[in-house]
N, C-alpha and C. Protein backbone atom coordinates (compact mmCIF):
# COMPACT_ATOMS: atom_id res chain seq x y z
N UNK A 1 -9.78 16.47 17.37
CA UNK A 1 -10.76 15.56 16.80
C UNK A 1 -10.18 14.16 16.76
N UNK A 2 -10.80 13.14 17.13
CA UNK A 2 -10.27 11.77 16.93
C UNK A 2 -11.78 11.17 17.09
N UNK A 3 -12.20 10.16 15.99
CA UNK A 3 -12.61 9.39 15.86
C UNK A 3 -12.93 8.02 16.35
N UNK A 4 -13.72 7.45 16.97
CA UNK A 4 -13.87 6.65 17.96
C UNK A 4 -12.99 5.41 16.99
N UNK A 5 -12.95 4.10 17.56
CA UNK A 5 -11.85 3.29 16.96
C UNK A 5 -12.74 2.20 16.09
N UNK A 6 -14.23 2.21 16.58
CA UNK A 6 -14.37 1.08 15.59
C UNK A 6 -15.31 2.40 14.35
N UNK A 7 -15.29 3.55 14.26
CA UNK A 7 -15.23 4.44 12.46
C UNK A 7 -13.98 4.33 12.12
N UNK A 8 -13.23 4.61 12.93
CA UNK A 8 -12.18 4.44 12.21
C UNK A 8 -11.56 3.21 11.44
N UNK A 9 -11.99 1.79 12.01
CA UNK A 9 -11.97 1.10 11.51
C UNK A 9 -12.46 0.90 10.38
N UNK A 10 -14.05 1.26 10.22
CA UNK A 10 -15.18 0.95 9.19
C UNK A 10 -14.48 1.67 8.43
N UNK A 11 -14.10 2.88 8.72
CA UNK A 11 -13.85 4.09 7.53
C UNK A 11 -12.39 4.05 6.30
N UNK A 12 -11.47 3.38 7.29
CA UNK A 12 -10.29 3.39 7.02
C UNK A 12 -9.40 1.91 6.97
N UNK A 13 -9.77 0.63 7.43
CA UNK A 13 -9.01 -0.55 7.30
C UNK A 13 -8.89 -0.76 6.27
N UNK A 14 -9.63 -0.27 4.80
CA UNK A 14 -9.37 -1.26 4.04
C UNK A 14 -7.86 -0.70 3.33
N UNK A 15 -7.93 0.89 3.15
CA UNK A 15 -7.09 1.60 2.84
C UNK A 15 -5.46 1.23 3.68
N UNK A 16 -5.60 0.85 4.73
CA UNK A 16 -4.36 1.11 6.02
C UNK A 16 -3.52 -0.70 5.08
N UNK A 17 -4.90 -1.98 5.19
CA UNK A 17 -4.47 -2.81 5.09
C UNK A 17 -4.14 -2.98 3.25
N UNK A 18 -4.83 -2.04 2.46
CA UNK A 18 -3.72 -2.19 1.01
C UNK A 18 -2.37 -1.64 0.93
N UNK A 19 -2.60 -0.65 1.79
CA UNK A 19 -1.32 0.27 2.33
C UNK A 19 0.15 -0.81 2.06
N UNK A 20 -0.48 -1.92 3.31
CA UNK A 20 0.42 -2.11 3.90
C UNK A 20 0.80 -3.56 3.00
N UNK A 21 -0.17 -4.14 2.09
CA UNK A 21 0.10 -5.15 1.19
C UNK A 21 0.47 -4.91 0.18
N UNK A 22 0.76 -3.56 0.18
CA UNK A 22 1.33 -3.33 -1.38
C UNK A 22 3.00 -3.18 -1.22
N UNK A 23 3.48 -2.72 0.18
CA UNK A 23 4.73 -2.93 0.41
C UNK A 23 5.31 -4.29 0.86
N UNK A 24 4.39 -5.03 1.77
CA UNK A 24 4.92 -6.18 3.18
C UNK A 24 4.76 -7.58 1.22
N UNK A 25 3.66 -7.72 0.15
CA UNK A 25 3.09 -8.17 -0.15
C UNK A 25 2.91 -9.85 0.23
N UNK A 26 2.13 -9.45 1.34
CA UNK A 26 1.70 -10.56 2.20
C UNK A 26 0.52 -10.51 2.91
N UNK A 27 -0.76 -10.92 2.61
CA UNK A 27 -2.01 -10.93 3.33
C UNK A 27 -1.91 -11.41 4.59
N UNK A 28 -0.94 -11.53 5.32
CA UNK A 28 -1.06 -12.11 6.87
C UNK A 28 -0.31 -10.82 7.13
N UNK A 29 0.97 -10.54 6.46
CA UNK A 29 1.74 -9.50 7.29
C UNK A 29 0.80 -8.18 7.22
N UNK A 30 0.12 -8.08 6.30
CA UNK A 30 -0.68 -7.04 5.65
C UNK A 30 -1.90 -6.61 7.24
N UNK A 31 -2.45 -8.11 7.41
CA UNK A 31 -3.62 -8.32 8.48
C UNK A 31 -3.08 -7.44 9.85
N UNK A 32 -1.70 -8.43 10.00
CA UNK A 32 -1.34 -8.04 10.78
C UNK A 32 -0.57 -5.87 11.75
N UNK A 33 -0.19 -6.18 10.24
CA UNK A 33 0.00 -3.92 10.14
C UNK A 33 -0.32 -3.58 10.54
N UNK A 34 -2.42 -4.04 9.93
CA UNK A 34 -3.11 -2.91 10.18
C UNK A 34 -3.89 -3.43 11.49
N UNK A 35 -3.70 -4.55 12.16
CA UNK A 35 -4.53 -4.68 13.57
C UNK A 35 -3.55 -3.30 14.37
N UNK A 36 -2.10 -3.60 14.23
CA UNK A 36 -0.87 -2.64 14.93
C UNK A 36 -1.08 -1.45 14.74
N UNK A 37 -1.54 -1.03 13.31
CA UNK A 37 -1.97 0.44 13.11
C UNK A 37 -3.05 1.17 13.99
N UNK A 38 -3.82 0.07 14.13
CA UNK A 38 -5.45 0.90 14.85
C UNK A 38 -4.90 0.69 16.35
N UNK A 39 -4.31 -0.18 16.91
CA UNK A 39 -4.18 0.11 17.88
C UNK A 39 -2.77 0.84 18.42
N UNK A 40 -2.01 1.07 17.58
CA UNK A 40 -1.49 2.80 17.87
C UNK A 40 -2.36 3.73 17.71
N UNK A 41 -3.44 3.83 16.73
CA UNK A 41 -4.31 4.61 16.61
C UNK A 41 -5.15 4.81 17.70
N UNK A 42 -5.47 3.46 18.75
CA UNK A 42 -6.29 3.69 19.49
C UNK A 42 -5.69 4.65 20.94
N UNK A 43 -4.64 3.88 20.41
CA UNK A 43 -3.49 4.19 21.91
C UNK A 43 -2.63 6.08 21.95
N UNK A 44 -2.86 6.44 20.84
CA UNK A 44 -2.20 7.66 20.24
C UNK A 44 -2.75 9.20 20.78
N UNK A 45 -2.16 10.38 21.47
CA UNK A 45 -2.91 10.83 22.36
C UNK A 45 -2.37 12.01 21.13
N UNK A 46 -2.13 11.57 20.14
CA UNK A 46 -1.80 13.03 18.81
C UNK A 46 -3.40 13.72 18.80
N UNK A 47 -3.79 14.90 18.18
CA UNK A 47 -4.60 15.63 18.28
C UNK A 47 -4.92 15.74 16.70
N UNK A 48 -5.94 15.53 16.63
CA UNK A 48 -6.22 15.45 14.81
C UNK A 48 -7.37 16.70 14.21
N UNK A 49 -6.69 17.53 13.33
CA UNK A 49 -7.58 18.52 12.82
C UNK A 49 -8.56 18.10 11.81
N UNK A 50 -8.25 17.12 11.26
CA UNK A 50 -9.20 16.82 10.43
C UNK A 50 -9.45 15.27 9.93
N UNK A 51 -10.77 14.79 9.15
CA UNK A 51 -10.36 13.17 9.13
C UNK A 51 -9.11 13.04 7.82
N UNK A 52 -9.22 13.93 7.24
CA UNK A 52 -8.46 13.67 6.61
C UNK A 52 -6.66 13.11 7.37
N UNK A 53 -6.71 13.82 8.05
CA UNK A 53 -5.50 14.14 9.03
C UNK A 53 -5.40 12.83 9.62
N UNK A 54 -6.50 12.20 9.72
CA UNK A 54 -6.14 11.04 10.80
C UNK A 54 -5.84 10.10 9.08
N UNK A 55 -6.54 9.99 8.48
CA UNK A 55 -6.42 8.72 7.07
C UNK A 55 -4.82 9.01 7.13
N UNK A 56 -4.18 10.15 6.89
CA UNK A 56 -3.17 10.60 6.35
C UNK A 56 -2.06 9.77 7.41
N UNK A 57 -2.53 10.19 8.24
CA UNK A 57 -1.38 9.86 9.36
C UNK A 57 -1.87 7.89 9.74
N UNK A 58 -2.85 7.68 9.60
CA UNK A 58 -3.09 5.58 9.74
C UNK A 58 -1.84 5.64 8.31
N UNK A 59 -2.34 5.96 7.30
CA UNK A 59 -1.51 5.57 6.10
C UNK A 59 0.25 5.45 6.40
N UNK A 60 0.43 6.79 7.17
CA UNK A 60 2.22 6.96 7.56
C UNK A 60 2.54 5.97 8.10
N UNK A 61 1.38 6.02 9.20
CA UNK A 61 1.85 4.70 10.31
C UNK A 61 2.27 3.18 9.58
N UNK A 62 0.98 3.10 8.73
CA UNK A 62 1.05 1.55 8.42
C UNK A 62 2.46 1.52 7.17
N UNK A 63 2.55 2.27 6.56
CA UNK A 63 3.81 2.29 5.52
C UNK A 63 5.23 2.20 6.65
N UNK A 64 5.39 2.76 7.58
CA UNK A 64 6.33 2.75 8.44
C UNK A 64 6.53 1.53 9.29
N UNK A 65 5.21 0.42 9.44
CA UNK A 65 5.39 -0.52 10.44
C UNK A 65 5.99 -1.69 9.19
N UNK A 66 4.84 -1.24 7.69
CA UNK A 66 5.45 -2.46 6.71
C UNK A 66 6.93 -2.13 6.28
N UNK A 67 7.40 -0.98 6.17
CA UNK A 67 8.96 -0.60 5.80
C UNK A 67 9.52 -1.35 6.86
N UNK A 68 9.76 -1.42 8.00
CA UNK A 68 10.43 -1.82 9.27
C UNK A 68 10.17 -3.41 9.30
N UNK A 69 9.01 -3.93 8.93
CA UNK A 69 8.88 -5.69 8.48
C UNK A 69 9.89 -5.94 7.93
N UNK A 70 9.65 -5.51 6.57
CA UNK A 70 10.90 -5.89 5.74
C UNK A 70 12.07 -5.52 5.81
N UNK A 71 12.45 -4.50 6.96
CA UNK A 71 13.78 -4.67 7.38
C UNK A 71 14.18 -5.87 8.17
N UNK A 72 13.23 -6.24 8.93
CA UNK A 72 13.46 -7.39 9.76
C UNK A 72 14.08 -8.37 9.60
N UNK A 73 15.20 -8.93 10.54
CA UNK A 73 15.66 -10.36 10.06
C UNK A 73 14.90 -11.25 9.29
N UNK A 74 13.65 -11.65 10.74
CA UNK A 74 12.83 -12.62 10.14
C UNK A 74 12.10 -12.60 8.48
N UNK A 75 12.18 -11.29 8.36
CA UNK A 75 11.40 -11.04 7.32
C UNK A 75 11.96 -11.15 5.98
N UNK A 76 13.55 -10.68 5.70
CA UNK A 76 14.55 -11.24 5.00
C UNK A 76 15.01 -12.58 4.66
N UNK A 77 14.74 -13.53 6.16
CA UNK A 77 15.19 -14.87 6.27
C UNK A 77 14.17 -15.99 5.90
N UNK A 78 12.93 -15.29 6.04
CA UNK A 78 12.02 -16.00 5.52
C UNK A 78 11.65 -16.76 3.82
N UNK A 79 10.84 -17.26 3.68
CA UNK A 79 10.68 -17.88 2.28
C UNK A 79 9.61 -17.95 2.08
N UNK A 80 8.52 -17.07 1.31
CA UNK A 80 7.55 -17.18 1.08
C UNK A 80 7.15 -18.74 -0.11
N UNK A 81 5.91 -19.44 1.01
CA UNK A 81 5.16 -20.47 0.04
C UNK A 81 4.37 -19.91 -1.01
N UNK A 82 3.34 -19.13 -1.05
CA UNK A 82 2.46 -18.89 -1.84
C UNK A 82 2.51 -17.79 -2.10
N UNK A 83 2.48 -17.22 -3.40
CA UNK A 83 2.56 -16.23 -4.50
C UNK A 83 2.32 -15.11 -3.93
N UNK A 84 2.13 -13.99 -4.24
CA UNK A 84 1.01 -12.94 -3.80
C UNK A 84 0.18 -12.96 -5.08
N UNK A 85 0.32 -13.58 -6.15
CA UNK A 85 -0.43 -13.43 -7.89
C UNK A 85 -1.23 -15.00 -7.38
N UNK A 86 -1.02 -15.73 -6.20
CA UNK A 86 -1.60 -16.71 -6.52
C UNK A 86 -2.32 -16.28 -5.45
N UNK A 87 -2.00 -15.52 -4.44
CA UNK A 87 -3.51 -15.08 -3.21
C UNK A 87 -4.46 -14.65 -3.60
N UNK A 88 -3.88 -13.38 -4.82
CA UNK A 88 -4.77 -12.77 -5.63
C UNK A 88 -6.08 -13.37 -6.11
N UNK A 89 -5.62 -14.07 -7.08
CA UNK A 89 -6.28 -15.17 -7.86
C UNK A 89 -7.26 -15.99 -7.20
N UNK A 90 -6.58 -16.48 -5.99
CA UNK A 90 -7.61 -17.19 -5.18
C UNK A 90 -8.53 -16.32 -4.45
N UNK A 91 -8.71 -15.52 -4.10
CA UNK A 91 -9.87 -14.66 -4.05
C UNK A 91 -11.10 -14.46 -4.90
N UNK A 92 -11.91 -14.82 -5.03
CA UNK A 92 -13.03 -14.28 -5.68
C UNK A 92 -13.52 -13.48 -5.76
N UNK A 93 -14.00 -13.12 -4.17
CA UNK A 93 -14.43 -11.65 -3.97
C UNK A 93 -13.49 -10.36 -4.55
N UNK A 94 -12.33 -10.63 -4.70
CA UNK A 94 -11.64 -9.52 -4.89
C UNK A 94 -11.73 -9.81 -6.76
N UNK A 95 -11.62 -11.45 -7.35
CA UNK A 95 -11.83 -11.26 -8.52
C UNK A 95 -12.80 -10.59 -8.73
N UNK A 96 -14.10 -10.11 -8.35
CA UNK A 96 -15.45 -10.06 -8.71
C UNK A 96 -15.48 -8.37 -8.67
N UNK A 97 -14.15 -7.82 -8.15
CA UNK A 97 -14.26 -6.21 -8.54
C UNK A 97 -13.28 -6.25 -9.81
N UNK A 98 -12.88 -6.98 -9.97
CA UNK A 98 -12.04 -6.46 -11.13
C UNK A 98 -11.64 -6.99 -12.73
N UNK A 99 -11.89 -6.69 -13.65
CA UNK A 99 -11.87 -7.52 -15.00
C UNK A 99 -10.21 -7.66 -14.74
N UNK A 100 -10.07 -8.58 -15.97
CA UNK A 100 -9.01 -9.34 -16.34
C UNK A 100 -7.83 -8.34 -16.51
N UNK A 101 -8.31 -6.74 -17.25
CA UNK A 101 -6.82 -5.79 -17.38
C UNK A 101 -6.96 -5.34 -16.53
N UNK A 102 -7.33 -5.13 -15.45
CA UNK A 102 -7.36 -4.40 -13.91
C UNK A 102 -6.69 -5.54 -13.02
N UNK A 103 -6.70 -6.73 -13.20
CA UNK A 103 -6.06 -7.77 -12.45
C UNK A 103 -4.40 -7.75 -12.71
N UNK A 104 -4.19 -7.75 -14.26
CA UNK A 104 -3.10 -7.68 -14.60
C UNK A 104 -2.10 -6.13 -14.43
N UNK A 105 -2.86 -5.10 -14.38
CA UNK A 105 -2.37 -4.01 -14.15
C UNK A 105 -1.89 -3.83 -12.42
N UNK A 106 -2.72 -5.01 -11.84
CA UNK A 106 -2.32 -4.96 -10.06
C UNK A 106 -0.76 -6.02 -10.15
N UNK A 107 -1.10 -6.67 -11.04
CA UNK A 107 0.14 -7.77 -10.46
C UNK A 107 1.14 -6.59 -10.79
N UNK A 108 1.16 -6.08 -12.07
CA UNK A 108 2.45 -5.30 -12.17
C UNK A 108 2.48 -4.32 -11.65
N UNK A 109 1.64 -3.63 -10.84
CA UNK A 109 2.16 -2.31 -9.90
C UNK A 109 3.14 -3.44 -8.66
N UNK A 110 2.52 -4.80 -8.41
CA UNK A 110 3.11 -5.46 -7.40
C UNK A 110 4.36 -5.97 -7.34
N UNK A 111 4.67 -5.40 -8.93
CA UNK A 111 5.96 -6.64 -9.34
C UNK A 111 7.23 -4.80 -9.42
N UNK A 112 6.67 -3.99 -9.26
CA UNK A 112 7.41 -2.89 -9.53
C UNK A 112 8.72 -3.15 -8.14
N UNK A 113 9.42 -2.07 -7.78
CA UNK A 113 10.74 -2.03 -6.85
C UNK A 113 9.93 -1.10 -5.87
N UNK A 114 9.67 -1.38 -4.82
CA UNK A 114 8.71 -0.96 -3.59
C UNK A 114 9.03 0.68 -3.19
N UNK A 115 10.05 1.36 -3.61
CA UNK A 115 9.77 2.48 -3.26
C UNK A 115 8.75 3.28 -4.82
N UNK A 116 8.86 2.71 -5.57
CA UNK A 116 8.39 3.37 -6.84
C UNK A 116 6.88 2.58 -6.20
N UNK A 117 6.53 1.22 -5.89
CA UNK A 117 5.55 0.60 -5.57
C UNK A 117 4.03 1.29 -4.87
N UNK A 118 5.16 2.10 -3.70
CA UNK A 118 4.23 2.61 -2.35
C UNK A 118 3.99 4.14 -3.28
N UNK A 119 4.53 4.52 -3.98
CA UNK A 119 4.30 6.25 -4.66
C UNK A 119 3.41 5.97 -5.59
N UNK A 120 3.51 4.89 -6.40
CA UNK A 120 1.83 4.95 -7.47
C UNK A 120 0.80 4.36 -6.82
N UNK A 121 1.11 3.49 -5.52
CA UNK A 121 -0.46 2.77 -4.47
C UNK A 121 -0.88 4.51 -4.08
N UNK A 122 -0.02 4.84 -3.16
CA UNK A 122 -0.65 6.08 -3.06
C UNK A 122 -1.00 7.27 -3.97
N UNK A 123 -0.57 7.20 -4.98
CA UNK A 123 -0.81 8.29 -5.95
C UNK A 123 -1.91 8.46 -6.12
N UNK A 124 -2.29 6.42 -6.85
CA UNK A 124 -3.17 6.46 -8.06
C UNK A 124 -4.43 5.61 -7.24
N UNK A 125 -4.04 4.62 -6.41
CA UNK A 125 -5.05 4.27 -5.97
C UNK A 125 -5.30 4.62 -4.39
N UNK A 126 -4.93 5.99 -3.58
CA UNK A 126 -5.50 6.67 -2.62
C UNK A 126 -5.73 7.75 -2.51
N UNK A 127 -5.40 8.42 -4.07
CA UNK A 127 -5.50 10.00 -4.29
C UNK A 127 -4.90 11.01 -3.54
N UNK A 128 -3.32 10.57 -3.59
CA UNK A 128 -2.87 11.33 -2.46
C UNK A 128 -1.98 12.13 -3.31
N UNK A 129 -1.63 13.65 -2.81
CA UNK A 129 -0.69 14.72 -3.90
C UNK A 129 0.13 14.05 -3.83
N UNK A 130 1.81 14.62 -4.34
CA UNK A 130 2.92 14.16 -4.33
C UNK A 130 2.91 14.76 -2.73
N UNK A 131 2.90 16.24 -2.58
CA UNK A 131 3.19 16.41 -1.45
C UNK A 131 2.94 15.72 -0.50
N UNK A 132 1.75 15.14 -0.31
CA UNK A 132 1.48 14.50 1.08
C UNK A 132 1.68 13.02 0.67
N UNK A 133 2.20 12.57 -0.07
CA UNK A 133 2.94 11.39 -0.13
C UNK A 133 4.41 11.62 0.25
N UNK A 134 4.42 12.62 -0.24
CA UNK A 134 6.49 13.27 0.28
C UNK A 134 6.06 12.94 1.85
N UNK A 135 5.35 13.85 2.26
CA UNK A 135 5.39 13.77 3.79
C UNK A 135 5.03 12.06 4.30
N UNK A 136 4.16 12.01 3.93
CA UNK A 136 3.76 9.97 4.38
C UNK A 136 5.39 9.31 4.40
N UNK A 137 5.80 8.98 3.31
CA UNK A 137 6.94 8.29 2.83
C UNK A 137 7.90 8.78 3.51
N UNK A 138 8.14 9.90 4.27
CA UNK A 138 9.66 10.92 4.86
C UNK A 138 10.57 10.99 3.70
N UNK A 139 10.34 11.59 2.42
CA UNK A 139 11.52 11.91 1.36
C UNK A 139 10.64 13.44 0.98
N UNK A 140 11.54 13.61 0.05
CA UNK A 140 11.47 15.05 -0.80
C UNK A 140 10.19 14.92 -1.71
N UNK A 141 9.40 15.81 -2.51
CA UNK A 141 8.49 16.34 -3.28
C UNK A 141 8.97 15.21 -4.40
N UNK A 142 10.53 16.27 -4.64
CA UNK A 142 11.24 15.53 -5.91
C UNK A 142 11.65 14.12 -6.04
N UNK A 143 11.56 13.89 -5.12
CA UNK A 143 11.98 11.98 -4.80
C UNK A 143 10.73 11.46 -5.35
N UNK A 144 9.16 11.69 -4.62
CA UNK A 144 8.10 11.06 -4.97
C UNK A 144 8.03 11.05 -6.75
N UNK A 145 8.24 12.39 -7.24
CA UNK A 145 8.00 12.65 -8.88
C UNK A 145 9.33 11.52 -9.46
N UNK A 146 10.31 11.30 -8.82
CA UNK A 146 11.48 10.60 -9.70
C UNK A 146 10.73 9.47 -9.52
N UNK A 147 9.87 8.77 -8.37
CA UNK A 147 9.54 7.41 -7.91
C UNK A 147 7.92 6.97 -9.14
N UNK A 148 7.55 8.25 -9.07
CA UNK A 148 6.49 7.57 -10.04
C UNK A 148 6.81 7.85 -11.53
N UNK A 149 8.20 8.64 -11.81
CA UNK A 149 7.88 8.35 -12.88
C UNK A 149 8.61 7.20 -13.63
N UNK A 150 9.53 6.91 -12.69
CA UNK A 150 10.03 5.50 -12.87
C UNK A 150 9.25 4.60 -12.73
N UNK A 151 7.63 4.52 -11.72
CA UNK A 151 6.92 3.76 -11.90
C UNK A 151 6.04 3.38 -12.96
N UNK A 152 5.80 4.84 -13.48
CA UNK A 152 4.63 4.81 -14.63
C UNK A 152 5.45 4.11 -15.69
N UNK A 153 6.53 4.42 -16.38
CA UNK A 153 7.48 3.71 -17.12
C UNK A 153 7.91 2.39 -17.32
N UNK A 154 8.10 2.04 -15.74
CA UNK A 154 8.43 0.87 -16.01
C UNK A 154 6.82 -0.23 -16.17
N UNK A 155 6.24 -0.01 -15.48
CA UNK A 155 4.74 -0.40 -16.03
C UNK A 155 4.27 0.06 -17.68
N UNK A 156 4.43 1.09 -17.83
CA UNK A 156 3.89 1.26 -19.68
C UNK A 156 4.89 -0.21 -20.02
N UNK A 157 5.79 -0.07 -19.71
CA UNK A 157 6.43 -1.05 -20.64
C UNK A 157 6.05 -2.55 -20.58
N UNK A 158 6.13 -2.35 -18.91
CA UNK A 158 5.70 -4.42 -18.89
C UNK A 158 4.29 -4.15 -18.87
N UNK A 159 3.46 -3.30 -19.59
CA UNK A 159 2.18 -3.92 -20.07
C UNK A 159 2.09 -3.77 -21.39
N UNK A 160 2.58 -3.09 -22.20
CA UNK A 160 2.97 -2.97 -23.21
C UNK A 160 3.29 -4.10 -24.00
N UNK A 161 4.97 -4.81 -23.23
CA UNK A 161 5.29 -6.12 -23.60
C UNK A 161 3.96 -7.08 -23.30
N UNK A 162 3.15 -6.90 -22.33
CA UNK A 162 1.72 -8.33 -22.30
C UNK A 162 1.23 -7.65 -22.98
N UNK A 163 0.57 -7.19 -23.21
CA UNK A 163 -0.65 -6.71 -24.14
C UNK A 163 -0.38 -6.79 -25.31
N UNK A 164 0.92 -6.47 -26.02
CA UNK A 164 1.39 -6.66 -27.44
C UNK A 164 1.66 -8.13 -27.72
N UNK A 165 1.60 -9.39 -26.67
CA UNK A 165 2.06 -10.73 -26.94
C UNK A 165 0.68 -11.44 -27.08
N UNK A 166 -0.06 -10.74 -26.68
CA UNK A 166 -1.44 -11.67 -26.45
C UNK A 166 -2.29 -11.43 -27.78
């Protein structure tokens, strides 16, 4: 089963390209992932049992092309100008899905340490088990459970600390 490339697009870019902005956190590198993702996707002669199977596997892909960014020289050597809390912000459309503690609850999943980062994007906002996040990510069951629960933690706390100052 494989899916022609522009459903797959409709069905799946938006997912491939948060994927990939929640690790790269950069709306150009982000853009860029997921053009690379679909067209491995397009180019990919793998055999897919199910759609699920294909979401599962765009998701691997695009976590694997943004892991390998940020290995990159350039990507190390670089200096980001503008925020990712200030891209945010400047969005409207994206303000216009989300109240003020849903905004603040994104900056700090964004501000977390990127392997704990990519285990609660996928947990909590792609509904994915641990298991098939173990498999996405290439680590253990038990790695994903150590990664979120260091994530959930360290988030209770830095919202904890905002929410108790305000």
């Amino acid at each position: 089963m494989k899916l022609a490339l522009e459903q797959a697009l409709n069905k799946y870019q938006s997912n491939v390209y948060k994927a990939a902005f929640y690790i790269c956190k950069s709306p150009e590198d982000a853009e860029d992932i997921a053009q690379e993702v679909f067209l491995a996707y397009h180019n990919t002669k793998t055999v897919f049992m199910s759609e699920e199977h294909i979401r599962s596997w765009l998701l691997k892909v695009a976590v694997n092309k943004a892991r390998n960014l940020k290995k990159s020289f350039w990507h190390r050597s670089r200096i980001d100008l503008p925020d990712f809390t200030e891209w945010l912000e400047a969005h409207t459309q994206e303000q216009a899905e989300y109240d003020e503690d849903s905004l603040e609850i994104i900056k700090s999943v964004m501000s977390l340490p990127e392997k704990c980062r990519i285990a609660v994007h996928l947990f909590y906002y792609e509904d994915y088990s641990v298991k098939e996040i173990a498999d996405i990510m290439g680590v253990k069951e038990s790695t994903v459970k150590a990664q979120l629960h260091r994530g959930r933690t360290l988030l209770r706390r830095m919202l904890k600390e905002k929410w108790e100052n305000e």
